[in-house]
N, C-alpha and C. Protein backbone atom coordinates (compact mmCIF):
# COMPACT_ATOMS: atom_id res chain seq x y z
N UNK A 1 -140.01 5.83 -50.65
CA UNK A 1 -139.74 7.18 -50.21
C UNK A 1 -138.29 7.54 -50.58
N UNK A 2 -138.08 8.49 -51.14
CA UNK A 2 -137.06 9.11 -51.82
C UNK A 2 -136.31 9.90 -50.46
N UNK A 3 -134.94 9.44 -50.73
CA UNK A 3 -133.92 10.04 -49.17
C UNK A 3 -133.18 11.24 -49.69
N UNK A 4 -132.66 11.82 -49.34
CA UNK A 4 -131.35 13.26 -49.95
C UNK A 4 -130.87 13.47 -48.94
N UNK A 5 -129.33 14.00 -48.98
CA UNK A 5 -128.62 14.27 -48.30
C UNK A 5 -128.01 15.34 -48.56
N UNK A 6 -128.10 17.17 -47.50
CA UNK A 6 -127.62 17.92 -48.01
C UNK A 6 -125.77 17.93 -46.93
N UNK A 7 -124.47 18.01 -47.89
CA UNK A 7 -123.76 18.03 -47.19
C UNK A 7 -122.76 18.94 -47.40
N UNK A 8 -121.86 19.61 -46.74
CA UNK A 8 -121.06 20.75 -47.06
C UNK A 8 -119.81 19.64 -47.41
N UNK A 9 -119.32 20.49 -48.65
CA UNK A 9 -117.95 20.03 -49.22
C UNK A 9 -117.33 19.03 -48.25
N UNK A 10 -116.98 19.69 -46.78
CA UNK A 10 -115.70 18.73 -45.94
C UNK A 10 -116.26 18.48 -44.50
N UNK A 11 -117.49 17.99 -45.10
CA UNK A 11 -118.58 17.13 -43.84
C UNK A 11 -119.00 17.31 -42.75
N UNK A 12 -118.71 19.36 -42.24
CA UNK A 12 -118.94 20.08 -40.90
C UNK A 12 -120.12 19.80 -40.89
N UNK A 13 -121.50 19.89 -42.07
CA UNK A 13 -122.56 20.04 -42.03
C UNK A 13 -123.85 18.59 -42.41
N UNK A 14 -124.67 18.39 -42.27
CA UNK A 14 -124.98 17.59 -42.89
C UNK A 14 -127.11 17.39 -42.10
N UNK A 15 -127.81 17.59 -43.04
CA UNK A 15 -128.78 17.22 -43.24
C UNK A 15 -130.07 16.48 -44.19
N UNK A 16 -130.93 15.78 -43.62
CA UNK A 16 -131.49 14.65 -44.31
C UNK A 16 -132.82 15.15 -44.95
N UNK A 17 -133.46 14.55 -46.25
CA UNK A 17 -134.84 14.96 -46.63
C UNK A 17 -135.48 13.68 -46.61
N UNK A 18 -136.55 13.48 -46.66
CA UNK A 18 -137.28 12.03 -46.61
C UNK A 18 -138.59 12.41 -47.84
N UNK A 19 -138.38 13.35 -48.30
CA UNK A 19 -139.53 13.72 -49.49
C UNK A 19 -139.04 14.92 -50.95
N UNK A 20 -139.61 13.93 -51.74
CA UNK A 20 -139.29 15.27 -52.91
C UNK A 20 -139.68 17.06 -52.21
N UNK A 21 -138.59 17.31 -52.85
CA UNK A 21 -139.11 18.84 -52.38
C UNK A 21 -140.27 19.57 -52.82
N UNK A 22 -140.54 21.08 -52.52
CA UNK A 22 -141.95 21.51 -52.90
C UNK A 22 -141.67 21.96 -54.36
N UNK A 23 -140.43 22.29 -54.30
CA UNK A 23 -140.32 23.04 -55.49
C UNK A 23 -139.09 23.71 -55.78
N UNK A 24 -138.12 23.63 -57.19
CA UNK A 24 -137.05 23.40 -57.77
C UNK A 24 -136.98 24.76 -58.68
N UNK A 25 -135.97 25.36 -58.70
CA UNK A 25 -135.71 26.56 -59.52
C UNK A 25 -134.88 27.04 -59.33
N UNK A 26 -134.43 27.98 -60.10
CA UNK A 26 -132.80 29.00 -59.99
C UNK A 26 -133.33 30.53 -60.10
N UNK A 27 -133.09 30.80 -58.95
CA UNK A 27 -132.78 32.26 -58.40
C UNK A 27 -131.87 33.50 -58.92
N UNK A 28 -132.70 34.60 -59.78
CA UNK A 28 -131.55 35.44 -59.90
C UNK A 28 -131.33 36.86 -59.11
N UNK A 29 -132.79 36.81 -58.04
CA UNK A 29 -132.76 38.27 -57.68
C UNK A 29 -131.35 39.12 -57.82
N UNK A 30 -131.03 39.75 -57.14
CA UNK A 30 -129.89 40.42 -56.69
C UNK A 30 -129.69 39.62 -55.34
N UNK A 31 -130.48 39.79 -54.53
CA UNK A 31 -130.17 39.61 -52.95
C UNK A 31 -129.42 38.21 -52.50
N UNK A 32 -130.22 36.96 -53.66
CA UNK A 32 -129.74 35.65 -53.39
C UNK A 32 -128.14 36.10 -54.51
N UNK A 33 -127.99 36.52 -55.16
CA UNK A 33 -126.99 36.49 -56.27
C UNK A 33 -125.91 36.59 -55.61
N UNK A 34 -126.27 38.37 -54.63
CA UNK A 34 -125.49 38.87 -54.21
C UNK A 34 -124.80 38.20 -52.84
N UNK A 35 -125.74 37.68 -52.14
CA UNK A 35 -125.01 37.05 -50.68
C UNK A 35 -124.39 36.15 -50.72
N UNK A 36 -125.10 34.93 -51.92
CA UNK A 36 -124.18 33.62 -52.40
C UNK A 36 -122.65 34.38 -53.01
N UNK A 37 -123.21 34.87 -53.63
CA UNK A 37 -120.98 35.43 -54.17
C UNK A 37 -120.50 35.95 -53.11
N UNK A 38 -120.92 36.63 -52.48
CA UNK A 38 -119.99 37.03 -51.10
C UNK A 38 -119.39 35.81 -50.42
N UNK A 39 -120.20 35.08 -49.95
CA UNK A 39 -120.06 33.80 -49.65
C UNK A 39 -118.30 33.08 -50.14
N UNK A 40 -119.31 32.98 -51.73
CA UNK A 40 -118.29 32.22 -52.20
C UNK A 40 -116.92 32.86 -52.54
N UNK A 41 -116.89 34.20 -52.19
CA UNK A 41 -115.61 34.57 -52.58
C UNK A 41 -114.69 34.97 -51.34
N UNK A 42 -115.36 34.24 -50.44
CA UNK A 42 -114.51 34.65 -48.93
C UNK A 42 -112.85 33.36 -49.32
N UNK A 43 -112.29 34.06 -48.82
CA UNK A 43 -110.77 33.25 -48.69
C UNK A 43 -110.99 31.85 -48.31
N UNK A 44 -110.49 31.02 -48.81
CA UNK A 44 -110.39 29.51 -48.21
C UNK A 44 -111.46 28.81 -49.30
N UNK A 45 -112.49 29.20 -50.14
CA UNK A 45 -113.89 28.95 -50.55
C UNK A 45 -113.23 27.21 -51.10
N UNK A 46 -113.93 26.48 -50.66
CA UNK A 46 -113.64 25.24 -51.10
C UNK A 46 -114.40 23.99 -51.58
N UNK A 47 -115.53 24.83 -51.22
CA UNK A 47 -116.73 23.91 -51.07
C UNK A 47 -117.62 24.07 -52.25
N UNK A 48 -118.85 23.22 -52.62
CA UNK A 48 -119.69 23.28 -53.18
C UNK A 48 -120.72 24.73 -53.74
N UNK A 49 -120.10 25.01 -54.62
CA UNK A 49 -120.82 26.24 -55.08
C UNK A 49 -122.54 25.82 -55.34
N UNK A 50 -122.88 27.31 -54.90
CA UNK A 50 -124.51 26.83 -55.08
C UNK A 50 -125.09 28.07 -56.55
N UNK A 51 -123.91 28.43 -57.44
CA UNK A 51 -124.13 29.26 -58.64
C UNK A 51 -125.14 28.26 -59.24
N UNK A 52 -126.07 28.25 -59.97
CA UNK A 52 -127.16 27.33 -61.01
C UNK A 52 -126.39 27.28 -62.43
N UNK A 53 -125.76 28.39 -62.89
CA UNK A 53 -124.72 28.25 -63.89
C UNK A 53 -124.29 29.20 -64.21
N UNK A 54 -123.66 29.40 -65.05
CA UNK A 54 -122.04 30.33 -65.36
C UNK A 54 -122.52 31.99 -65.07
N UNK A 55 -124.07 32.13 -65.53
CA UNK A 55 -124.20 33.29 -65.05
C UNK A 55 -124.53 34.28 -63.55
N UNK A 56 -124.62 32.90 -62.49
CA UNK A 56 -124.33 33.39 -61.21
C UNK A 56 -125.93 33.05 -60.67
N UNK A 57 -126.79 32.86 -61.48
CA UNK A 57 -128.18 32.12 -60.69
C UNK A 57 -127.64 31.44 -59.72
N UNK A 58 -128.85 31.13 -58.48
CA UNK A 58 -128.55 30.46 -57.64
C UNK A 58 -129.76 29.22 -57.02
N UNK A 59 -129.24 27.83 -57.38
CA UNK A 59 -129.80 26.86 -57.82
C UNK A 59 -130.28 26.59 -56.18
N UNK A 60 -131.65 26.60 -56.07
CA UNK A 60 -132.34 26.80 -54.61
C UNK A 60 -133.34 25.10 -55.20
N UNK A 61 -133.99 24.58 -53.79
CA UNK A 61 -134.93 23.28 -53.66
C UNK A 61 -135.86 23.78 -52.42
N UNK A 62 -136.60 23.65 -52.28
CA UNK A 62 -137.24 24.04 -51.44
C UNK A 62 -138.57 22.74 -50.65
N UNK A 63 -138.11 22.80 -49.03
CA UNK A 63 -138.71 21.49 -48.65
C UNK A 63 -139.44 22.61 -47.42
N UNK A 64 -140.66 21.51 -47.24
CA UNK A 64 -141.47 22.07 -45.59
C UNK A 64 -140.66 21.52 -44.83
N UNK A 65 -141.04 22.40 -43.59
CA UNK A 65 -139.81 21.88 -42.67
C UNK A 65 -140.00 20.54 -41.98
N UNK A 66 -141.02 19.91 -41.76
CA UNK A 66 -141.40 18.26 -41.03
C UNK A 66 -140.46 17.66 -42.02
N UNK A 67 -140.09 17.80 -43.35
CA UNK A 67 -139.28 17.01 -44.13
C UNK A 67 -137.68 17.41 -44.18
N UNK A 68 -137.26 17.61 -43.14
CA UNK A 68 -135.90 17.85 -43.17
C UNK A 68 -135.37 17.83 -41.73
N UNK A 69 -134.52 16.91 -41.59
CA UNK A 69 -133.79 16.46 -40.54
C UNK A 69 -132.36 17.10 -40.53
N UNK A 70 -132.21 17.89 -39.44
CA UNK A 70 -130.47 18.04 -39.30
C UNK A 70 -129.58 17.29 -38.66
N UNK A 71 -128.50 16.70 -39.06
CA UNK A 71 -128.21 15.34 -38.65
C UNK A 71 -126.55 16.12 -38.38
N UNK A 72 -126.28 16.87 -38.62
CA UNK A 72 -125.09 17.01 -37.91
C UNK A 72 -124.73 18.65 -38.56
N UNK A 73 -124.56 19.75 -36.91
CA UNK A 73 -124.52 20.66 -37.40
C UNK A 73 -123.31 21.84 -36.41
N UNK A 74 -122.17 21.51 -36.15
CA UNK A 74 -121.28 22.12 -35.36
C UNK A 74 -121.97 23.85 -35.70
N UNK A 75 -122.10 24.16 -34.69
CA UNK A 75 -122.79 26.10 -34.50
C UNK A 75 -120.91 27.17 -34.63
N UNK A 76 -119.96 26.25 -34.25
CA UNK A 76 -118.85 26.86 -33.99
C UNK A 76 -118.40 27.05 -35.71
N UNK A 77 -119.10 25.83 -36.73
CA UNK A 77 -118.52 26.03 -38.01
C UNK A 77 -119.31 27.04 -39.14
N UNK A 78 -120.58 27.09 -38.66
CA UNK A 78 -121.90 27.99 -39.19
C UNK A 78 -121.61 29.57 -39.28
N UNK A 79 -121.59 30.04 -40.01
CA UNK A 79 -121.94 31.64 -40.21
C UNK A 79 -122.76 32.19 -41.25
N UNK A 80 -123.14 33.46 -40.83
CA UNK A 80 -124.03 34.16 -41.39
C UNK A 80 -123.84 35.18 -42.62
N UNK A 81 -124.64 35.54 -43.40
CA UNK A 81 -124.23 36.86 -43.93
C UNK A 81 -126.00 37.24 -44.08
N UNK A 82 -126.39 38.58 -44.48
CA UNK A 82 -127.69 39.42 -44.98
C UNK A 82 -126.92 40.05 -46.14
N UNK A 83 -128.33 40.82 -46.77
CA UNK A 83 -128.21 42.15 -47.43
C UNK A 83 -128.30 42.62 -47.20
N UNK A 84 -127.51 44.22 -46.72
CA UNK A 84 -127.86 45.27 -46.40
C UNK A 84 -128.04 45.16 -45.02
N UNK A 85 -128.25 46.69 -44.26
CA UNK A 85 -127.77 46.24 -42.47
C UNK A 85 -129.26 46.52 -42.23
N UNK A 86 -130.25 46.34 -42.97
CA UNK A 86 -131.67 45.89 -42.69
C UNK A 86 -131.90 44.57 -43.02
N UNK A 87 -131.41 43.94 -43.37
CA UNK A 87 -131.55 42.56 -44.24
C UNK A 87 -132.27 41.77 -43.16
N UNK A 88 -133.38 40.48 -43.69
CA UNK A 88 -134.38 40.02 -42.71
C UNK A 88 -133.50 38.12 -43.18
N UNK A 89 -133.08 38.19 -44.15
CA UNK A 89 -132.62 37.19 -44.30
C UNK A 89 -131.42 36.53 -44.00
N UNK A 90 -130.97 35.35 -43.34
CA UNK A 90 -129.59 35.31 -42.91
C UNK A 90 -129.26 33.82 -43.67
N UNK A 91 -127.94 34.35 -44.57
CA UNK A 91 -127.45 32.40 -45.66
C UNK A 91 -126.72 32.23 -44.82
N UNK A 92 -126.83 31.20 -44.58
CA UNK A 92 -125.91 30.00 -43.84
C UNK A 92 -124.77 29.65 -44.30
N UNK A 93 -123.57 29.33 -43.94
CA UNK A 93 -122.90 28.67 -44.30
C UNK A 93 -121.68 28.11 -43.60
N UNK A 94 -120.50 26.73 -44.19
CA UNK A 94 -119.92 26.53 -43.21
C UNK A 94 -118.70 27.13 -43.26
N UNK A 95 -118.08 27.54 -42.26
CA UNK A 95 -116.86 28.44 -42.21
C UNK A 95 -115.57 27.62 -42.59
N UNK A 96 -115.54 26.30 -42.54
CA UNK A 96 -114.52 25.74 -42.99
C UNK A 96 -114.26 25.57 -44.82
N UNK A 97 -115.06 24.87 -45.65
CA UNK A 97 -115.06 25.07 -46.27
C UNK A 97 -115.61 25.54 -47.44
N UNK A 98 -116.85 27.14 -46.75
CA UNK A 98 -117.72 28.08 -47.16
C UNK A 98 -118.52 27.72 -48.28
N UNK A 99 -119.11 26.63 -48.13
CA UNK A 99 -120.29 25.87 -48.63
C UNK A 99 -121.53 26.67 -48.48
N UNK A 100 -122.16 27.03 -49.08
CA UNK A 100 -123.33 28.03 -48.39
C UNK A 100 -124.75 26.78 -48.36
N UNK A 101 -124.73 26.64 -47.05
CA UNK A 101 -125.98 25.57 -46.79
C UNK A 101 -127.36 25.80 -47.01
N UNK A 102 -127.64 27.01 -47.08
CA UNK A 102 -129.17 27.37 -46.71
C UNK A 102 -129.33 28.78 -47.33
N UNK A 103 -129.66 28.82 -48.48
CA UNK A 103 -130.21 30.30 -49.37
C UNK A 103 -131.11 30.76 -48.81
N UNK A 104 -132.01 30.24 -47.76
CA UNK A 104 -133.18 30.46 -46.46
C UNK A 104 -133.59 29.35 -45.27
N UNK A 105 -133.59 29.48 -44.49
CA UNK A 105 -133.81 28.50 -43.52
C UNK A 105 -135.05 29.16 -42.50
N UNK A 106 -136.11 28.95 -42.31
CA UNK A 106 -137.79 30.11 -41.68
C UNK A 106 -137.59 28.78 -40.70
N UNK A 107 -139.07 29.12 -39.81
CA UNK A 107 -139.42 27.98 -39.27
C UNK A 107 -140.62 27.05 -40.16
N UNK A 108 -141.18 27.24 -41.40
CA UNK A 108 -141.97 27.12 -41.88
C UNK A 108 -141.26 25.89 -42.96
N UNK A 109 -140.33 26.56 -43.63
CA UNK A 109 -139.76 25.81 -44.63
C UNK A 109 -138.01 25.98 -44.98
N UNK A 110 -137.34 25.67 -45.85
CA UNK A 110 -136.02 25.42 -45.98
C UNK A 110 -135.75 25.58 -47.15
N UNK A 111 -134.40 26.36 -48.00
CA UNK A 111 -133.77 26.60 -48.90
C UNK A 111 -132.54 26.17 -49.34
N UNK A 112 -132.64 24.95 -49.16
CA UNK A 112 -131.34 24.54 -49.38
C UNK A 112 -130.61 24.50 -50.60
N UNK A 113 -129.22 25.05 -50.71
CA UNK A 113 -128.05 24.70 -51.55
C UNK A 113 -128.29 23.43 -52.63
N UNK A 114 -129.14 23.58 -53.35
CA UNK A 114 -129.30 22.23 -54.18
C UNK A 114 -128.51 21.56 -55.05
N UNK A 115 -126.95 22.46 -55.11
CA UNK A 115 -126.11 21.63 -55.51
C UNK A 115 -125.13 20.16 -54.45
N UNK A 116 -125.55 20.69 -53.13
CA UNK A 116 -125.00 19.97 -52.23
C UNK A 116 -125.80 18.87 -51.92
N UNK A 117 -127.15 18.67 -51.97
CA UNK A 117 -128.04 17.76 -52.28
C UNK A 117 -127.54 16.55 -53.20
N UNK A 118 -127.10 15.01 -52.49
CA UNK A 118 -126.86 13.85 -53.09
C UNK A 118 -128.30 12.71 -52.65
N UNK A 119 -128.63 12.02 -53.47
CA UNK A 119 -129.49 10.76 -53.19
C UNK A 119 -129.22 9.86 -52.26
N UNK A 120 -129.94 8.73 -52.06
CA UNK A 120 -128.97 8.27 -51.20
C UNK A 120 -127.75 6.83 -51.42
N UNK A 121 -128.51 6.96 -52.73
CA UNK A 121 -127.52 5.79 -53.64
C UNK A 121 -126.33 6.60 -54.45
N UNK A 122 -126.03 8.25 -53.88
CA UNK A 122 -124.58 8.50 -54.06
C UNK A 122 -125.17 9.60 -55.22
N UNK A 123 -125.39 9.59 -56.03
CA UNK A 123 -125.56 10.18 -57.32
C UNK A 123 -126.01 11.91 -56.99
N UNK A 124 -125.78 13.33 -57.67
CA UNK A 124 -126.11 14.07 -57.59
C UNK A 124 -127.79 14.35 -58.06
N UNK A 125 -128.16 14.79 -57.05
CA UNK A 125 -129.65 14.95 -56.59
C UNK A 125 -130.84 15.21 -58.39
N UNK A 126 -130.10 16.41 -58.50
CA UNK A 126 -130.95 17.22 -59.28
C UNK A 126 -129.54 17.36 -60.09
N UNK A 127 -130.41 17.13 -62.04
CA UNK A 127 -129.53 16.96 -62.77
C UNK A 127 -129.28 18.50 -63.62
N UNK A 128 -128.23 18.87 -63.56
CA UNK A 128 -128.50 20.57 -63.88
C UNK A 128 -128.66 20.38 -64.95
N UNK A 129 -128.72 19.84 -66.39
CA UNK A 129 -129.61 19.67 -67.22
C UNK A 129 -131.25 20.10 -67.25
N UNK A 130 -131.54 19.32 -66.24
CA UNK A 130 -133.09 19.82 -66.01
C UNK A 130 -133.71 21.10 -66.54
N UNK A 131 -134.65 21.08 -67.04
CA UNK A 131 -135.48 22.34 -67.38
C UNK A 131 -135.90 23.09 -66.32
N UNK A 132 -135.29 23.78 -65.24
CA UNK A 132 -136.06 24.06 -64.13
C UNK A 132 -136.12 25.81 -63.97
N UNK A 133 -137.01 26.04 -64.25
CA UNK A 133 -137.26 27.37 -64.40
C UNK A 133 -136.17 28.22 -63.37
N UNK A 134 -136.11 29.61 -64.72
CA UNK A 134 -135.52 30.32 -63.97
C UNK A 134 -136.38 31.45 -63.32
N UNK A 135 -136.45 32.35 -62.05
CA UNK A 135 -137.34 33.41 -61.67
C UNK A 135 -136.55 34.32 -61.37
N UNK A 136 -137.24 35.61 -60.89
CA UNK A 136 -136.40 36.93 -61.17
C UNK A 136 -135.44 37.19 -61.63
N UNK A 137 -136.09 36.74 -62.42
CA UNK A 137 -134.87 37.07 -64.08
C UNK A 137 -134.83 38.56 -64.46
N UNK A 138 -136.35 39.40 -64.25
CA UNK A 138 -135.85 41.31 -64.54
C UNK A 138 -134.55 41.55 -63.32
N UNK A 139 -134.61 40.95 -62.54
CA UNK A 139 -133.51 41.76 -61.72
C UNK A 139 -132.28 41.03 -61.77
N UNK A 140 -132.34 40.44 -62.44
CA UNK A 140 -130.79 39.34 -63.28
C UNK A 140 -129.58 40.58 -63.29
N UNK A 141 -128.25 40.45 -63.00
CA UNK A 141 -127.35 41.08 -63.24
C UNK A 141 -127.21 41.23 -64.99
N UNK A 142 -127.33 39.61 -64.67
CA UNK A 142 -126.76 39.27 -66.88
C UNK A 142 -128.37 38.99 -67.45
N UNK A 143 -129.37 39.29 -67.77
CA UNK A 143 -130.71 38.88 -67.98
C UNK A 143 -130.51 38.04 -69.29
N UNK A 144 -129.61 38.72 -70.61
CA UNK A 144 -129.86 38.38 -71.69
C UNK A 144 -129.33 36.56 -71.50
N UNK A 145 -128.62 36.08 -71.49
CA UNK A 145 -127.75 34.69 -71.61
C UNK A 145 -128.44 33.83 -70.78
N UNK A 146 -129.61 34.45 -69.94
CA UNK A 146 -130.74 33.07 -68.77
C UNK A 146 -131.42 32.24 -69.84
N UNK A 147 -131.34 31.01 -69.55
CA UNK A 147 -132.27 30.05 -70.51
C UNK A 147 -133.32 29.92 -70.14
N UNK A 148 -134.09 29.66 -71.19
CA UNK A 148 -135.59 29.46 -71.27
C UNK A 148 -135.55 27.90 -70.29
N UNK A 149 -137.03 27.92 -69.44
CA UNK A 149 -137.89 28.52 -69.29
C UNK A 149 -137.51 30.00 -68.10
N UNK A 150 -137.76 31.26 -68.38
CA UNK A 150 -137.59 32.17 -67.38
C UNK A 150 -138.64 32.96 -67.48
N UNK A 151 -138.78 33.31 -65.97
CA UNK A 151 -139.66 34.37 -65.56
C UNK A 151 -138.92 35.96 -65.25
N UNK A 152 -140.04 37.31 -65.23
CA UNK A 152 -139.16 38.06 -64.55
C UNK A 152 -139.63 38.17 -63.37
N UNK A 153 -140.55 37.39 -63.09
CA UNK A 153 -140.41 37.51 -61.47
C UNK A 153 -141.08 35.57 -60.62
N UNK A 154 -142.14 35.63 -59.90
CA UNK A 154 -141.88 34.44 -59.33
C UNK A 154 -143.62 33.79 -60.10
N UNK A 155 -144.04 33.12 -60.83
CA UNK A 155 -144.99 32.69 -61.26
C UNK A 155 -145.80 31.95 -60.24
N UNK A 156 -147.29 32.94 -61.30
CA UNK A 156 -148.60 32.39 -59.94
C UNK A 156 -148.26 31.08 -59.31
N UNK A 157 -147.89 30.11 -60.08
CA UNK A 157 -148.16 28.57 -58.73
C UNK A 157 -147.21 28.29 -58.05
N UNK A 158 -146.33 28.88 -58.36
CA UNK A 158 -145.26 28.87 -57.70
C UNK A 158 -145.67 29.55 -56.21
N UNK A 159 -145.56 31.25 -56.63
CA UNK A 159 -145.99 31.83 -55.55
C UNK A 159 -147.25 31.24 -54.51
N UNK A 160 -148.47 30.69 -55.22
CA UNK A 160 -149.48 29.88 -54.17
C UNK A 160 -148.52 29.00 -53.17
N UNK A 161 -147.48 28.08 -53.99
CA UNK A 161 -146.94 27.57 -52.94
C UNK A 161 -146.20 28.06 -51.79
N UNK A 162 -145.78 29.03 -52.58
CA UNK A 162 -145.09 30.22 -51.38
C UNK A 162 -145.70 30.48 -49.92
N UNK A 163 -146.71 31.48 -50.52
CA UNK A 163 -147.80 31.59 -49.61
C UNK A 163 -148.39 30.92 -48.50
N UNK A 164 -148.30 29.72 -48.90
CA UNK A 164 -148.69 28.27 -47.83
C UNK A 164 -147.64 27.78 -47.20
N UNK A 165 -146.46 28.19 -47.79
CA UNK A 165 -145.30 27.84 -46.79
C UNK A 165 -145.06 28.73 -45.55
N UNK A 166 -145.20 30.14 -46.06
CA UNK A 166 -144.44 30.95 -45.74
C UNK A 166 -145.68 31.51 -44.40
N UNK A 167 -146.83 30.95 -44.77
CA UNK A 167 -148.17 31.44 -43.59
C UNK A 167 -147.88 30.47 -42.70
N UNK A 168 -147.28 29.04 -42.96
CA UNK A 168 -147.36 27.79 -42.17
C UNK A 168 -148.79 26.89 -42.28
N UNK A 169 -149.88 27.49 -43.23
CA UNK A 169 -150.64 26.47 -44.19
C UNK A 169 -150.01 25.08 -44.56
N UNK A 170 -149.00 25.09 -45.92
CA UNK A 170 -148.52 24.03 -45.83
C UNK A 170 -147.66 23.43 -45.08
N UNK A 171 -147.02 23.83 -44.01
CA UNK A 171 -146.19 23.29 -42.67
C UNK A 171 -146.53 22.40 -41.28
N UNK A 172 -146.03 21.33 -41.74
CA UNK A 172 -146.63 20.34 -40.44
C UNK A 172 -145.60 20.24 -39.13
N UNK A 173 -144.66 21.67 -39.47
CA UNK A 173 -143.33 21.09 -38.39
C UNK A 173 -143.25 22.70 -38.14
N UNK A 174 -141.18 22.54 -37.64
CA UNK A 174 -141.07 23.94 -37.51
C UNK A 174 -139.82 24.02 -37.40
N UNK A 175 -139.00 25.03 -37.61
CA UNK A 175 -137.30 25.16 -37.93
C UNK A 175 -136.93 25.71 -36.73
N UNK A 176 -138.12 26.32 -36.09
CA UNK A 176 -137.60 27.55 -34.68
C UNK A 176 -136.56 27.08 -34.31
N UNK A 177 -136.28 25.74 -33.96
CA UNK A 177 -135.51 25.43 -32.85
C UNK A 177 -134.12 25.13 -33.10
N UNK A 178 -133.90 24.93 -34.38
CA UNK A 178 -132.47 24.24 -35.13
C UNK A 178 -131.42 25.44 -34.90
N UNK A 179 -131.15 25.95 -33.46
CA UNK A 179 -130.64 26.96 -32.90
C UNK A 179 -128.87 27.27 -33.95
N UNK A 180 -128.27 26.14 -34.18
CA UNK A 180 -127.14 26.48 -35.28
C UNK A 180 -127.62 26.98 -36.39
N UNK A 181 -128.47 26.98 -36.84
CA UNK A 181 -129.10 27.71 -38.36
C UNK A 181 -129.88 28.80 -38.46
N UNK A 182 -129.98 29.67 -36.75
CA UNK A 182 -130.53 30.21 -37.03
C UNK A 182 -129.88 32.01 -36.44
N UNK A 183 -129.08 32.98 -36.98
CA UNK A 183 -128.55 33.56 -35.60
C UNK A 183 -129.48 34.18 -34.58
N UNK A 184 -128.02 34.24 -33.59
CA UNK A 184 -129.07 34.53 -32.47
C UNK A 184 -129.24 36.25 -32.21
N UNK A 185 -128.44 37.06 -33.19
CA UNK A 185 -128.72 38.25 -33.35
C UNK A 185 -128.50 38.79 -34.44
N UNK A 186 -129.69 39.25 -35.06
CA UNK A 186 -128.93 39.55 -36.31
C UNK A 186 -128.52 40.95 -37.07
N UNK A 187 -128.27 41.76 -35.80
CA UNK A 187 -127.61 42.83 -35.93
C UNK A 187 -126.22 42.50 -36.03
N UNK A 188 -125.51 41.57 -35.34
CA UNK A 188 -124.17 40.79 -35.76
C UNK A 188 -123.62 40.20 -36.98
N UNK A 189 -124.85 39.57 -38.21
CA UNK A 189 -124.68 39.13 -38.71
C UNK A 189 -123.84 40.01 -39.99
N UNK A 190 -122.98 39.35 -40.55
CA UNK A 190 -121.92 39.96 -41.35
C UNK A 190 -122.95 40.29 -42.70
N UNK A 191 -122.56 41.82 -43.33
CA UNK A 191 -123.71 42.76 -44.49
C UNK A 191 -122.93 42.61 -45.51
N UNK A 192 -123.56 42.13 -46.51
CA UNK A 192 -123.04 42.10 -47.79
C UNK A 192 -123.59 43.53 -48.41
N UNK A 193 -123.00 44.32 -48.90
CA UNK A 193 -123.58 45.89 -49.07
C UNK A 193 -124.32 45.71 -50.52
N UNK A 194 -125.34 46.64 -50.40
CA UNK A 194 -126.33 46.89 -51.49
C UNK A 194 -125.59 47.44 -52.60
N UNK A 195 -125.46 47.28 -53.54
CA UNK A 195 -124.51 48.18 -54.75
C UNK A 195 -125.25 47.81 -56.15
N UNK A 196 -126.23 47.89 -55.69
CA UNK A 196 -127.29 47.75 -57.11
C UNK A 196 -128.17 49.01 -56.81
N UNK A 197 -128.49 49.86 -56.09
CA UNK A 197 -129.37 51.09 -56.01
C UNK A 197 -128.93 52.33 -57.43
């Protein structure tokens, strides 16, 4: 059984996987593009960027939630951001050294930062070499310079897996409760503004 360890740059954060994930890819919507750079461009940024590469994708892993253990998670170091002051989604990250932990965190399943992802014999997880598809690539800021393989949006098997995560089909657990990862209002949560309309 294959171990991973996701950890923020200066060790506020830290959680465990005990299984390959469901599924590996780089993100270009706007929404993930846009909240990860906010993120990363807050003052102090010190930590582990979760860009997929130079053009600002954002390199996501995706596990059910029975396969992910949080093993150490101070709530005082955690903050939030959305899109937009409707936004349903809240990225995680740690305030010390603004690591963004979680591109999604449901009770169903988990999005973790897959650059922060190490093995457990030390080595970085996932080799950005890898061929790992890119998706919503039409709504790419930079579309032309994405490498092959890309989609412009999220491909059928992919999405099946979606679907089964996101119904709690494929989910043998549940995130409800991991009360630091999740806010507790998210009319509070800090808006990264829409500027793509």
């Amino acid at each position: 059984m294959t171990s991973y360890t996701l950890t923020c740059k200066c060790g506020a954060f830290q959680a465990g996987f005990t299984k390959e994930p469901r599924m590996t890819f780089n993100c270009h919507c706007h929404s993930c593009v846009s909240a990860c750079k906010a993120i990363e461009a807050k003052d102090g940024f010190s930590g582990t960027s979760i860009k997929s590469d130079e053009l600002g994708g954002v390199a996501v892993a995706i596990w059910k939630s029975n396969n992910l253990t949080i093993e150490k998670a101070d709530a005082s170091k955690i903050d939030f951001v959305k899109v937009g002051d409707d936004g349903k989604a809240a990225r995680s990250y740690c305030t010390e050294c603004k690591t963004v932990l979680f591109n999604a965190f449901c009770p169903n399943w988990a999005a973790p930062n897959r650059n922060a992802i190490i093995k457990a014999n030390g080595e970085v997880a996932f080799d950005p070499n890898d061929k790992l598809p890119n998706v919503m690539c039409k709504y790419a800021f930079d579309n032309a310079g994405i490498c092959k393989p890309k989609h412009g949006s999220i491909p059928i098997g992919m999405l099946l897996k979606f679907i089964g995560l996101i119904s709690g089909v494929e989910g043998d657990g549940s995130n409800a409760n991991e009360k630091a990862l999740i806010p507790e209002d998210m009319s509070k949560v800090e808006v990264v503004p829409i500027t793509w309309k």
